[in-house]
C-alpha atoms as a PDB file:
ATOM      1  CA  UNK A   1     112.442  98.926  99.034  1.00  0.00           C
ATOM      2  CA  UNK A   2     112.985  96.529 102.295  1.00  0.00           C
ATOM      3  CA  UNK A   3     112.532  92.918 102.900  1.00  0.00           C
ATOM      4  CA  UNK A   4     112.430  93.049 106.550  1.00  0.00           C
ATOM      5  CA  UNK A   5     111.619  95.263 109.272  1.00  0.00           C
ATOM      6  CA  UNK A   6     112.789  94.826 112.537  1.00  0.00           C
ATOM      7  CA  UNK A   7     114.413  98.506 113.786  1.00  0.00           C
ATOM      8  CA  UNK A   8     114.390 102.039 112.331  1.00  0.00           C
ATOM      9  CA  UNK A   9     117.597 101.439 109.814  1.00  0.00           C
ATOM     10  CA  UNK A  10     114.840  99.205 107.887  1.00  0.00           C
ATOM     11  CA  UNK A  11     112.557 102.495 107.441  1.00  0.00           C
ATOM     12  CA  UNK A  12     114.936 103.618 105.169  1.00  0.00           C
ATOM     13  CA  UNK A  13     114.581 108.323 105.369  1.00  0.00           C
ATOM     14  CA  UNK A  14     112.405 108.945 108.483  1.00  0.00           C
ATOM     15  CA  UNK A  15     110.937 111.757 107.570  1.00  0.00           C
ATOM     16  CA  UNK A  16     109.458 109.967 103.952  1.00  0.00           C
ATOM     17  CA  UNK A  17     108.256 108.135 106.277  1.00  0.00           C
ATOM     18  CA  UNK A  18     106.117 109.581 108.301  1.00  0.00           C
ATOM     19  CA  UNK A  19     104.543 111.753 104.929  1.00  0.00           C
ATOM     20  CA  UNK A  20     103.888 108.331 103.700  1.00  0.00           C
ATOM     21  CA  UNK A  21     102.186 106.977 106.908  1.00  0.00           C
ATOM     22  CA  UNK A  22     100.267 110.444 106.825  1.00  0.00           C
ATOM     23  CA  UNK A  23      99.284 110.099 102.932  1.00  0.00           C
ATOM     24  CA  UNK A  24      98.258 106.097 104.100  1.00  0.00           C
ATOM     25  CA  UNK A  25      96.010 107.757 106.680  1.00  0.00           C
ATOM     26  CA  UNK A  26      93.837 110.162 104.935  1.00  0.00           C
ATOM     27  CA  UNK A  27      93.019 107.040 102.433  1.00  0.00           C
ATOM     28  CA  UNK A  28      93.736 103.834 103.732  1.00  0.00           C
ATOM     29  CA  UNK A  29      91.862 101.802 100.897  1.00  0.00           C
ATOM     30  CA  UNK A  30      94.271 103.642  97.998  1.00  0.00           C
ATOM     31  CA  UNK A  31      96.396 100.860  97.626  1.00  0.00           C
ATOM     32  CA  UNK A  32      93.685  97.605  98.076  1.00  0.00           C
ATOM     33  CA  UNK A  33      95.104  95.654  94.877  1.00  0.00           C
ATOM     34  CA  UNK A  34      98.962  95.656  96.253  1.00  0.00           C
ATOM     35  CA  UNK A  35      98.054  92.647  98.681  1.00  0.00           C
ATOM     36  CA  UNK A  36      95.461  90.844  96.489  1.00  0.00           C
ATOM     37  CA  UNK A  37      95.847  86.891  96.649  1.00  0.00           C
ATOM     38  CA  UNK A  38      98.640  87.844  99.209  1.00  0.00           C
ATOM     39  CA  UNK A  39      98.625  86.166 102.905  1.00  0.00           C
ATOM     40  CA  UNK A  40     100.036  87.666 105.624  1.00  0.00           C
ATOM     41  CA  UNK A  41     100.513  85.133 108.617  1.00  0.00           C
ATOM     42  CA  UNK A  42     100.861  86.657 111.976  1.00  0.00           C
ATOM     43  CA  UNK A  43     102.597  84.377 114.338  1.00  0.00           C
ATOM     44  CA  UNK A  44     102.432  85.370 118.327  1.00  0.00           C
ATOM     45  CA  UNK A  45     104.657  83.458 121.058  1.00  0.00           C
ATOM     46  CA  UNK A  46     103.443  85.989 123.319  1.00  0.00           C
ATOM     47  CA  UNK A  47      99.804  88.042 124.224  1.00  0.00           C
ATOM     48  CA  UNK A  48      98.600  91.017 121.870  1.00  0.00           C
ATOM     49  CA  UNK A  49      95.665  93.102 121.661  1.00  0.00           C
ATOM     50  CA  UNK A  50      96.878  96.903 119.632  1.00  0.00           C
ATOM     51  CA  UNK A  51      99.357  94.556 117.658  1.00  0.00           C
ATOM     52  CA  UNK A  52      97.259  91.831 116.613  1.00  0.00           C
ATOM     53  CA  UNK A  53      93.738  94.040 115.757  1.00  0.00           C
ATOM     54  CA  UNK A  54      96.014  96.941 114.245  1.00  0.00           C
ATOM     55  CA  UNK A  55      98.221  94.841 112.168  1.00  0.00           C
ATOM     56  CA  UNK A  56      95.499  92.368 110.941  1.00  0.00           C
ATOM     57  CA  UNK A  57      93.094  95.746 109.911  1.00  0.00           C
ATOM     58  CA  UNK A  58      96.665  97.311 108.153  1.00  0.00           C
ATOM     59  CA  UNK A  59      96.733  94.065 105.767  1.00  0.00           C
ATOM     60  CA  UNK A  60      93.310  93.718 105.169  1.00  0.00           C
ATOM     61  CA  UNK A  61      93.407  97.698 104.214  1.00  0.00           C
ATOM     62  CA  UNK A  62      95.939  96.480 101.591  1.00  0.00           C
ATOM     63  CA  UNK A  63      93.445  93.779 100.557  1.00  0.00           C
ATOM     64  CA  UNK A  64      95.389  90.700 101.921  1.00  0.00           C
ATOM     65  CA  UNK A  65      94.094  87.802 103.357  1.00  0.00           C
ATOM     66  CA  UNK A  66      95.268  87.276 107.202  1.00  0.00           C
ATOM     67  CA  UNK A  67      96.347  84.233 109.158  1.00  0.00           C
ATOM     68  CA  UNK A  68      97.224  84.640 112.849  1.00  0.00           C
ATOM     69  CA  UNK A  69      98.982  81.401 114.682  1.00  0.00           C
ATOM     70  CA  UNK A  70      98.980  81.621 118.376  1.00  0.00           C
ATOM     71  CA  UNK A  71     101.944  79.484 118.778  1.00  0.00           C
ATOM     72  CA  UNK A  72     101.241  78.267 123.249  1.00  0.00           C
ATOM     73  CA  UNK A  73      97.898  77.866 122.487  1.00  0.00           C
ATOM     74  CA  UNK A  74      96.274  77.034 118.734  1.00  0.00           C
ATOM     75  CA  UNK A  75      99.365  75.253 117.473  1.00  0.00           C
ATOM     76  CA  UNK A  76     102.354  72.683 118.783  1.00  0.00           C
ATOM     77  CA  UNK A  77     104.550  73.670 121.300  1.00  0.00           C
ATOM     78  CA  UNK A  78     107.914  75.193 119.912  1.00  0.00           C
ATOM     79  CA  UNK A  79     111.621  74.366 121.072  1.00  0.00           C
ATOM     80  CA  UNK A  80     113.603  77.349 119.968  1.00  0.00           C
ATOM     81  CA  UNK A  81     117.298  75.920 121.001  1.00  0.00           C
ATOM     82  CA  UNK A  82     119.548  74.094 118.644  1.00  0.00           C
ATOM     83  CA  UNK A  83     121.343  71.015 120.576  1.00  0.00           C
ATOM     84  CA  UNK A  84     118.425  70.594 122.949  1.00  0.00           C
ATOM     85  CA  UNK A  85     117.175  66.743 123.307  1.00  0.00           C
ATOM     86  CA  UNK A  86     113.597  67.083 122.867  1.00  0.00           C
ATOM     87  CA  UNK A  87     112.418  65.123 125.621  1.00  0.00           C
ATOM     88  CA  UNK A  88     109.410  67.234 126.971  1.00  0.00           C
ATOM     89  CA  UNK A  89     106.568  69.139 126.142  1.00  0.00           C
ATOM     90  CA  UNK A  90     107.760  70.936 122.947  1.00  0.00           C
ATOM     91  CA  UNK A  91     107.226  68.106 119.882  1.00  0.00           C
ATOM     92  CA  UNK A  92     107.817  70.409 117.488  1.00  0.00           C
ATOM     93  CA  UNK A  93     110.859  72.616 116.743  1.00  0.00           C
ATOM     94  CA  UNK A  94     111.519  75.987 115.169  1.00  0.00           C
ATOM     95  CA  UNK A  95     113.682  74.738 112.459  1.00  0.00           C
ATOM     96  CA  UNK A  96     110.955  72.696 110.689  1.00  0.00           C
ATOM     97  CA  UNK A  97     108.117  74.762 111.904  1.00  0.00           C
ATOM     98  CA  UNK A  98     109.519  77.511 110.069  1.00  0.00           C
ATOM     99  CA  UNK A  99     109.735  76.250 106.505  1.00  0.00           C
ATOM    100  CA  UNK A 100     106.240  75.029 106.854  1.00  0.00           C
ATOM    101  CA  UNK A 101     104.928  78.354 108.150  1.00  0.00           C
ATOM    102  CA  UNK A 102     106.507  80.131 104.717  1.00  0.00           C
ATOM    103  CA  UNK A 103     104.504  77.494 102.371  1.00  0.00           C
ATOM    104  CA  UNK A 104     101.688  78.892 103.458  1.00  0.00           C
ATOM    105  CA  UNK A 105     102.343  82.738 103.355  1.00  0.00           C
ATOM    106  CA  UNK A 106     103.804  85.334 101.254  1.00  0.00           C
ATOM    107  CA  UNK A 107     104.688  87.236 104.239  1.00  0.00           C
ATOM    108  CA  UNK A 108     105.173  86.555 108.135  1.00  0.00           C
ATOM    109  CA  UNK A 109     104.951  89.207 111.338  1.00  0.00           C
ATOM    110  CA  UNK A 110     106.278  87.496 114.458  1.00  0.00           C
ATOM    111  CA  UNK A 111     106.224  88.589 118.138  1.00  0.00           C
ATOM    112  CA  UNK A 112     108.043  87.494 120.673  1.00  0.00           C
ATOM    113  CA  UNK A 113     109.264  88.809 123.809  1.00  0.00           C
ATOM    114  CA  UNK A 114     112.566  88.888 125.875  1.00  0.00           C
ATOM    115  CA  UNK A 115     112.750  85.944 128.583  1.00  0.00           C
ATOM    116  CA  UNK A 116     114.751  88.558 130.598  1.00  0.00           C
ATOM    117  CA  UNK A 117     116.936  85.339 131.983  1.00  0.00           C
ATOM    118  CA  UNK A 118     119.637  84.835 129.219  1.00  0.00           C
ATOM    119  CA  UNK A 119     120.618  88.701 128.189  1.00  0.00           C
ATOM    120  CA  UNK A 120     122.767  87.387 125.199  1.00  0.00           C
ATOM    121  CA  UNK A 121     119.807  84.814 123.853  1.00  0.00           C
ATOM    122  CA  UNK A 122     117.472  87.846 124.286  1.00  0.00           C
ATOM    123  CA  UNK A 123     119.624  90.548 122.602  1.00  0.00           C
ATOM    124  CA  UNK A 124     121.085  88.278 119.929  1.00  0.00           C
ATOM    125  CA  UNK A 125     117.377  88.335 118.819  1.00  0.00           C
ATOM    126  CA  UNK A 126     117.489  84.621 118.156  1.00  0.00           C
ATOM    127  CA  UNK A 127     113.662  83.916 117.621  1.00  0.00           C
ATOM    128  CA  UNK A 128     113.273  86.676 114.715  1.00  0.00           C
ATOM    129  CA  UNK A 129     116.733  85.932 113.027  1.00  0.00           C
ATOM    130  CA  UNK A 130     115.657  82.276 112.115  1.00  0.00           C
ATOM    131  CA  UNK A 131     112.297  83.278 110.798  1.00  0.00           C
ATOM    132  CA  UNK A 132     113.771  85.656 108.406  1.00  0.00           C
ATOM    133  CA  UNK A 133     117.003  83.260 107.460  1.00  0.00           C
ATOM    134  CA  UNK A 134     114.887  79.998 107.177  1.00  0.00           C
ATOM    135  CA  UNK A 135     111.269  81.336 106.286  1.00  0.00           C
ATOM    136  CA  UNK A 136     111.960  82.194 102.624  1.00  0.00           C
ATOM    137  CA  UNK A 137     109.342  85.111 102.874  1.00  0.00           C
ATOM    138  CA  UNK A 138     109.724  88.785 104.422  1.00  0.00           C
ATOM    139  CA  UNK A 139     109.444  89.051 108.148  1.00  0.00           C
ATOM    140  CA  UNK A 140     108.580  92.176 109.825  1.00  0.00           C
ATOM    141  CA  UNK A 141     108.980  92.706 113.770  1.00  0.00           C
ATOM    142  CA  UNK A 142     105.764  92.572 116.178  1.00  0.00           C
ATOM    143  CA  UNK A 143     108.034  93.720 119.039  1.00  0.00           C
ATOM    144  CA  UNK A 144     110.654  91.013 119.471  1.00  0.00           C
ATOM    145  CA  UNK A 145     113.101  90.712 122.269  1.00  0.00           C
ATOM    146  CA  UNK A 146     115.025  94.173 122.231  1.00  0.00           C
ATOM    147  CA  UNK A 147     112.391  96.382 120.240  1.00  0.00           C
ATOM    148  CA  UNK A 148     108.661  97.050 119.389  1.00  0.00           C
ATOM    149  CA  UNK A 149     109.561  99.564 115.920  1.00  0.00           C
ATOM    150  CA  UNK A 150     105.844  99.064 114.955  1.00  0.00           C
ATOM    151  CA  UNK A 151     104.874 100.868 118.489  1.00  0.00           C
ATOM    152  CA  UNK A 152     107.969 103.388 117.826  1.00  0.00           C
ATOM    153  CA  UNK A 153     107.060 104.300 114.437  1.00  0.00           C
ATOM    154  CA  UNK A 154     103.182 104.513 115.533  1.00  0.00           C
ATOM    155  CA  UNK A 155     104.894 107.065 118.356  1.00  0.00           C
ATOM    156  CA  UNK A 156     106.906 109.708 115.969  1.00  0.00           C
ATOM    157  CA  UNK A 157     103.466 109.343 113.721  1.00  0.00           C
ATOM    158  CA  UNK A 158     101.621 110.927 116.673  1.00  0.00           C
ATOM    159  CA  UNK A 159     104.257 113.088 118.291  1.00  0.00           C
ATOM    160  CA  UNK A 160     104.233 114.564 114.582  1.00  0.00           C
ATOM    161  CA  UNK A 161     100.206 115.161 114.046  1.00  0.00           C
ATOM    162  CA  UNK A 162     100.493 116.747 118.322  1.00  0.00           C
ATOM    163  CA  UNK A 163     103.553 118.901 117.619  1.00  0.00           C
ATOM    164  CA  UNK A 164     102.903 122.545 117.871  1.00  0.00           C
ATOM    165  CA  UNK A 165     106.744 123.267 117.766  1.00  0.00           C
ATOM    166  CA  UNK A 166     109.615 122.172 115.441  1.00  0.00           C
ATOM    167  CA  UNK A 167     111.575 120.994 117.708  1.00  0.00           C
ATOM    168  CA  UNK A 168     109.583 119.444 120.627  1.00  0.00           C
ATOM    169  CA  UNK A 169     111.200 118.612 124.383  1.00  0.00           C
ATOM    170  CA  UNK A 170     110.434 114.966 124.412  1.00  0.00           C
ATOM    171  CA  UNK A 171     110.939 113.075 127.561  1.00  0.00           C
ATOM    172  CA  UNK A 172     110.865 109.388 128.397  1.00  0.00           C
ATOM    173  CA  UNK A 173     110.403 108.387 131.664  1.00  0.00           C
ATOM    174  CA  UNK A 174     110.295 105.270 133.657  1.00  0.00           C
ATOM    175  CA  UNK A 175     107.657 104.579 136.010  1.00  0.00           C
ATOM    176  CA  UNK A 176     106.823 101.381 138.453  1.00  0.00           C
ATOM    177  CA  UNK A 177     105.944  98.354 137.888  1.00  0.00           C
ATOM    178  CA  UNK A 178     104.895  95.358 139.736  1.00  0.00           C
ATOM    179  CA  UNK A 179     106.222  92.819 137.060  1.00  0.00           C
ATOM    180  CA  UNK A 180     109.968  92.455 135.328  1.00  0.00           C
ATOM    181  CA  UNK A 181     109.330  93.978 131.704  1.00  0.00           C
ATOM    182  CA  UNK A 182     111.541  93.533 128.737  1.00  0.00           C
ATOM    183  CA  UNK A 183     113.592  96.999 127.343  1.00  0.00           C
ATOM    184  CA  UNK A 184     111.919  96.119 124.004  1.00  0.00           C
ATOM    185  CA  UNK A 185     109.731  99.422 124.040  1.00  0.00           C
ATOM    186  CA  UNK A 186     111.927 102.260 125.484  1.00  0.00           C
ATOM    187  CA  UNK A 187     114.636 100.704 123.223  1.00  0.00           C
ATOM    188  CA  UNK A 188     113.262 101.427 120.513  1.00  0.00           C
ATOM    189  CA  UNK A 189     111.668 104.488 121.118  1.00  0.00           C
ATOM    190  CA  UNK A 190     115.077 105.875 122.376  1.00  0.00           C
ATOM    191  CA  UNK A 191     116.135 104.915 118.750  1.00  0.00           C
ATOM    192  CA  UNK A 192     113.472 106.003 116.958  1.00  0.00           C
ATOM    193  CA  UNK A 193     113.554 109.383 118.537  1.00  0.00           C
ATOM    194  CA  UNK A 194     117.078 109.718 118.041  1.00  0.00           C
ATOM    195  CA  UNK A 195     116.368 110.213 114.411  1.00  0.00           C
ATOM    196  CA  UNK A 196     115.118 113.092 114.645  1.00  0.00           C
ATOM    197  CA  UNK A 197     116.013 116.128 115.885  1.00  0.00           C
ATOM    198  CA  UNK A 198     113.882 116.570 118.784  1.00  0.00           C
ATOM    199  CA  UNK A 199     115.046 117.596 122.212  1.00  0.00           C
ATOM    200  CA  UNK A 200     115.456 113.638 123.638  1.00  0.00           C
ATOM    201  CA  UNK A 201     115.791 113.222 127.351  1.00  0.00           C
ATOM    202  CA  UNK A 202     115.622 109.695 129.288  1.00  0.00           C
ATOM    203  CA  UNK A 203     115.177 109.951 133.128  1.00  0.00           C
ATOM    204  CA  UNK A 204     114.644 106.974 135.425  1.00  0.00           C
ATOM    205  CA  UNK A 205     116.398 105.725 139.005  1.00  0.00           C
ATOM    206  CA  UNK A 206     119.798 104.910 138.663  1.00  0.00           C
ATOM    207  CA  UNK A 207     120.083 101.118 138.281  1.00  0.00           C
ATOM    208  CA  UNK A 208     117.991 101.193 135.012  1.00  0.00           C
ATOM    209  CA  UNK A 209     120.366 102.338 132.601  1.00  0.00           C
ATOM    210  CA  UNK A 210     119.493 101.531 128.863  1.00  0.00           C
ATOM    211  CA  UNK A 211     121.936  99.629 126.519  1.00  0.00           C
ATOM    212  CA  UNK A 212     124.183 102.852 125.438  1.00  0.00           C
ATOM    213  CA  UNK A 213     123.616 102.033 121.903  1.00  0.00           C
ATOM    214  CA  UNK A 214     119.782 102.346 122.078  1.00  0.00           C
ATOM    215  CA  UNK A 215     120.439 105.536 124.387  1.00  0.00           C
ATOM    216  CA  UNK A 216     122.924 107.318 121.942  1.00  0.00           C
ATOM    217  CA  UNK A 217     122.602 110.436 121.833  1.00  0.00           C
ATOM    218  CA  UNK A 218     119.359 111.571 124.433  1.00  0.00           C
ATOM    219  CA  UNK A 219     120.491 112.949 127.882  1.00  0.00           C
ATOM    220  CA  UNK A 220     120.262 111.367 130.755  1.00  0.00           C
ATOM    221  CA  UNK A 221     118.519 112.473 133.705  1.00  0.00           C
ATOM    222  CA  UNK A 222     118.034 111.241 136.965  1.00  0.00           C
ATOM    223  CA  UNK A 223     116.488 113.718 138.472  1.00  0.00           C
ATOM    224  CA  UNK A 224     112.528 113.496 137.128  1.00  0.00           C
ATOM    225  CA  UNK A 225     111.229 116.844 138.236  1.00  0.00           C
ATOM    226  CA  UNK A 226     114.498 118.349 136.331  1.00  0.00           C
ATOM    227  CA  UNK A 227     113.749 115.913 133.350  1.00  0.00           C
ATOM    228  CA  UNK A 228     110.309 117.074 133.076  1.00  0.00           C
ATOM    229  CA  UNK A 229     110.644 121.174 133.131  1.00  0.00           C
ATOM    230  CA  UNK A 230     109.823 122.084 129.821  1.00  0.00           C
ATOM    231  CA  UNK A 231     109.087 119.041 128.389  1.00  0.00           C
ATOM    232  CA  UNK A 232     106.304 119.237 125.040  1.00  0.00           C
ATOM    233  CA  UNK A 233     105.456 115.083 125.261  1.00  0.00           C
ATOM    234  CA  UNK A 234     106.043 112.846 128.485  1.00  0.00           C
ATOM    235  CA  UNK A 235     106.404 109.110 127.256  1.00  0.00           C
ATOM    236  CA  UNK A 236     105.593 106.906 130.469  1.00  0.00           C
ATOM    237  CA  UNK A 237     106.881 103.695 130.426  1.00  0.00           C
ATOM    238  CA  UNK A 238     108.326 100.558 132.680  1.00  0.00           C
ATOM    239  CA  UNK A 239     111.362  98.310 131.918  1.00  0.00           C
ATOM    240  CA  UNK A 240     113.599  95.901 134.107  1.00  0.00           C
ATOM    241  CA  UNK A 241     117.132  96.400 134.794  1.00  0.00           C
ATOM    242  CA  UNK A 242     119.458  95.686 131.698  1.00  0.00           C
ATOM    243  CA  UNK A 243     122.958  95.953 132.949  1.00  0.00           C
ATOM    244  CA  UNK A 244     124.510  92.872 135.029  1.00  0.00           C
ATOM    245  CA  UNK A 245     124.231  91.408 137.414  1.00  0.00           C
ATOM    246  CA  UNK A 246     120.942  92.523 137.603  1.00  0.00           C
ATOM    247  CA  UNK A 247     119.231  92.004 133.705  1.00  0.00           C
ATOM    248  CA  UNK A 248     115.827  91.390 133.945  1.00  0.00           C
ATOM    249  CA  UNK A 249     115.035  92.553 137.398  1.00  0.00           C
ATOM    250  CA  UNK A 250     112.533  94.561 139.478  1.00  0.00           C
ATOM    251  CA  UNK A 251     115.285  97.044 141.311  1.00  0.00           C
ATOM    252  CA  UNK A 252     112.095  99.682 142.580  1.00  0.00           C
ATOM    253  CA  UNK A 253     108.703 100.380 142.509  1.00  0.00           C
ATOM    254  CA  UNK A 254     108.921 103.549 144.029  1.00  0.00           C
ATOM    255  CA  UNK A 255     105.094 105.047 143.636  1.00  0.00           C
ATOM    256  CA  UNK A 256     107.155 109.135 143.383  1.00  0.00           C
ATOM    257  CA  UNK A 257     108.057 107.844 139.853  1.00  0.00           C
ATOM    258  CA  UNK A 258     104.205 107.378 139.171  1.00  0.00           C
ATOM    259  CA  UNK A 259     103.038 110.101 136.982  1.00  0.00           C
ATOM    260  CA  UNK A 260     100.867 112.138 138.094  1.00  0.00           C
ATOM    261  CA  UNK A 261      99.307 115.407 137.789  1.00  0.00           C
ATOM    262  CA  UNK A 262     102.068 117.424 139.803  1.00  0.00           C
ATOM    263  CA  UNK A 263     104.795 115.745 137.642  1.00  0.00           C
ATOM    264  CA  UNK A 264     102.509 117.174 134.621  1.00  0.00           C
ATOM    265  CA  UNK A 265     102.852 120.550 136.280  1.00  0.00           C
ATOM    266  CA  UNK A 266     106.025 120.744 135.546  1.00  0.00           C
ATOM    267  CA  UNK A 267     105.614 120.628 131.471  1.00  0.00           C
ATOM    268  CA  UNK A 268     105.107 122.706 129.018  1.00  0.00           C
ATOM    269  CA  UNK A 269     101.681 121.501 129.190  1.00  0.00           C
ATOM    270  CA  UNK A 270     103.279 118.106 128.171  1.00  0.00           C
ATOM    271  CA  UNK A 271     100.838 115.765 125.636  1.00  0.00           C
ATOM    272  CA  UNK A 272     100.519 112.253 127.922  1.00  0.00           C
ATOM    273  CA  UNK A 273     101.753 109.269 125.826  1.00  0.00           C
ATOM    274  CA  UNK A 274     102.100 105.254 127.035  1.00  0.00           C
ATOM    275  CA  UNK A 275     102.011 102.401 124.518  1.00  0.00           C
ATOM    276  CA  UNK A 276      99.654 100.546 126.710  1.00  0.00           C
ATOM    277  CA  UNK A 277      98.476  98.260 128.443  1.00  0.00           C
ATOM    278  CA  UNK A 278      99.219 100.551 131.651  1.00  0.00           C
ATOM    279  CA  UNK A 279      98.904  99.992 135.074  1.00  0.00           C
ATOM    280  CA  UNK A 280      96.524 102.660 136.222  1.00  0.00           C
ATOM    281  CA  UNK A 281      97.920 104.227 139.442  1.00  0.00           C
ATOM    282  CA  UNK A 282     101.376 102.626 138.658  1.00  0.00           C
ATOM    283  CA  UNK A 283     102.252 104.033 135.723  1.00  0.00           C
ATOM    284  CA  UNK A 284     100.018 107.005 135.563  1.00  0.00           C
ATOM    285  CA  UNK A 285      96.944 108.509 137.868  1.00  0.00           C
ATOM    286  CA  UNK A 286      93.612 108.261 136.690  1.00  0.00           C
ATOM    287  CA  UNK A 287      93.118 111.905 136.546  1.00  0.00           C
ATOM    288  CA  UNK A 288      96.648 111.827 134.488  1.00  0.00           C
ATOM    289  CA  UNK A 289      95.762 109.306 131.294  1.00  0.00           C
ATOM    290  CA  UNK A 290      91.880 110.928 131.775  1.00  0.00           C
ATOM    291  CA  UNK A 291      93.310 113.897 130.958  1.00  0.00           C
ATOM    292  CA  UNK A 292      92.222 115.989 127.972  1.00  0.00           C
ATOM    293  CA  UNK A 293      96.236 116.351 127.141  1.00  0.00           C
ATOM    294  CA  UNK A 294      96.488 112.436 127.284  1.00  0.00           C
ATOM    295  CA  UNK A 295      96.950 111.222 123.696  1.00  0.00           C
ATOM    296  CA  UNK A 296      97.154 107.249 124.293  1.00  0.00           C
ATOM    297  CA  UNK A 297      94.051 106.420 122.093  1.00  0.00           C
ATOM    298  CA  UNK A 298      95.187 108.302 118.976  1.00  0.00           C
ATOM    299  CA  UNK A 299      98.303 106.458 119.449  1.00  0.00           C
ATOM    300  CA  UNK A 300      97.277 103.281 119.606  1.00  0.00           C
ATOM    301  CA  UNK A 301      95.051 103.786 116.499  1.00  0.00           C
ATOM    302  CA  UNK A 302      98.603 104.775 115.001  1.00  0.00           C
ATOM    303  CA  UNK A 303      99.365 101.555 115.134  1.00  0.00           C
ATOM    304  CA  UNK A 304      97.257 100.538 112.161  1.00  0.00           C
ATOM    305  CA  UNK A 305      99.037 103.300 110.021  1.00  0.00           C
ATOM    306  CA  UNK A 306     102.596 102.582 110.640  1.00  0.00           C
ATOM    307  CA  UNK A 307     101.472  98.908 110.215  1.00  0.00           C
ATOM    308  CA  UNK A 308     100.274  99.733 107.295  1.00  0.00           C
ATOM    309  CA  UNK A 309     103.252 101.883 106.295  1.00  0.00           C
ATOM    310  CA  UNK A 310     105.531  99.090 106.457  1.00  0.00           C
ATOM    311  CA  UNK A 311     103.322  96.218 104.997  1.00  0.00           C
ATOM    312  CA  UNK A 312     102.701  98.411 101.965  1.00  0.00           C
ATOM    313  CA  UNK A 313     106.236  98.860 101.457  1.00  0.00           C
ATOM    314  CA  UNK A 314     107.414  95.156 101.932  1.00  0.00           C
ATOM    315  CA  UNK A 315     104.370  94.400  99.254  1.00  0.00           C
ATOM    316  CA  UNK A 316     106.170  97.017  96.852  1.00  0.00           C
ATOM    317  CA  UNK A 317     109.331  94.954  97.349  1.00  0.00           C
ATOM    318  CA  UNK A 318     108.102  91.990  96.447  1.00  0.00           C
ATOM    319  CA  UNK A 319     106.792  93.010  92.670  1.00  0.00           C
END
């Protein structure tokens, strides 16, 4: 039973997990009457298109009725800071806005990103705390400032139905960006993975180290071609630096980290896998994500089911 979910420790046994997410996915209409006369309100501070269709189709598989607040552009302007003199365009702030958002809801799913200028505001998680110590109502993460676990859990769902070995080689790599992107993703995929007991290997240029306690136990590799020998599943994915001085910043976007089909070579056959959006020719070739090995639609489809997963079980907490 949880009343929040924001990382993996809120899943509770991993592997029940994922055999419930599978059960939820051969009949997604079993449980319709949990979330009768039950609202869900999604709130966004930031852009969403898997997250917002796959989490509003999850609750509505449950049978609830769906609100979604796009907080910069259907609603007032929020100030998130306590102490601030509210002198300019934000009228409203969090503290009120909150309280107000929970009359109306018997549940809330927020998102909102890192601002990759302040590492301690971003990794103290401030936005997502207060909505689950002044909402009144259970709050579940839609990738806040340090991790996505809806994407993560959506992730082991799929590296699970691809698997063709107990123990797969799975590799996450870094690859170029033109843009500063938050750690939230490869965060919490390093954790996520980390539960299990797959072969777990991070490689990127030096200068992007990982907070060690999202990296725990997965080796380290900077050497790509060395990282990728072998490898069952190659997880593609950008992120800013996170150690000072340099949090938040574009160190490289060196195009021999793109991957491509030579990288591929290297696998055992590797599955492709990218959370998405992605940068096509960036990230990964064309030919690469076109690939018949590239699994980043059943993936994002995923999404719905470990959406689902975890709405059904916050629900079952609230009887």
């Amino acid at each position: 039973m949880i009343n929040k979910f924001t990382c993996v420790d809120d899943i509770g046994d991993i592997r029940s997990a994922v055999e419930e997410a599978l059960e939820i996915k051969r009949d997604r209409f079993a449980y319709t009457e949990l979330g009768r006369n039950r609202t869900l309100l999604m709130i966004f501070f930031n852009s969403s298109l898997r997250t917002r269709l796959s989490t509003q189709k999850a609750a509505m598989n449950l049978g609830m009725n769906v609100i979604v607040l796009d907080v910069n552009q259907g609603a007032w302007k929020l100030e998130t800071e306590r102490g601030v003199v509210m002198d300019g365009d934000k009228p409203e702030h969090l503290l009120e806005a909150i309280p107000v958002m929970g009359c109306f809801c018997d549940m809330i799913g927020v998102r909102s990103f890192a601002g990759l200028t302040d590492k301690k505001a971003d990794y103290e998680e401030r936005v997502i705390k207060q909505f689950i110590k002044y909402s009144g109502k259970p709050v579940f993460s839609m990738e806040a400032a340090t991790r996505h676990p809806l994407q993560s859990f959506a992730d082991l769902i799929t590296i699970e139905e691809f698997k063709t070995k107990s123990r797969p080689k799975v590799v996450m790599t870094w690859a170029p960006h033109p843009k500063a992107l938050p750690q939230a993703v490869p965060n919490s995929f390093a954790e996520w993975m980390n539960r299990t007991d797959y072969e777990f290997v991070i490689t990127h240029p030096e200068g992007y180290e990982l907070d060690p306690k999202f990296v725990g136990r997965a080796k380290v590799e900077y050497d790509r071609d060395k990282a990728f020998e072998g490898a069952d599943f190659v997880y593609a994915k950008n992120w800013s630096a996170y150690a000072d001085p340099n949090y938040g910043k574009v160190l490289s976007i060196d195009p021999r980290w793109t991957v491509d089909s030579a990288a591929m070579a290297l696998t055992d056959n590797a599955y492709f896998m990218h959370c998405l959006p992605v940068r096509r020719n960036m990230i990964v070739t064309d030919e690469v994500i076109e690939s018949d090995r590239s699994i980043v639609i059943p993936e994002a489809a995923n999404r719905e089911i470990s959406a689902q997963t975890v709405i059904k079980r916050l629900l079952e907490s609230m009887k």
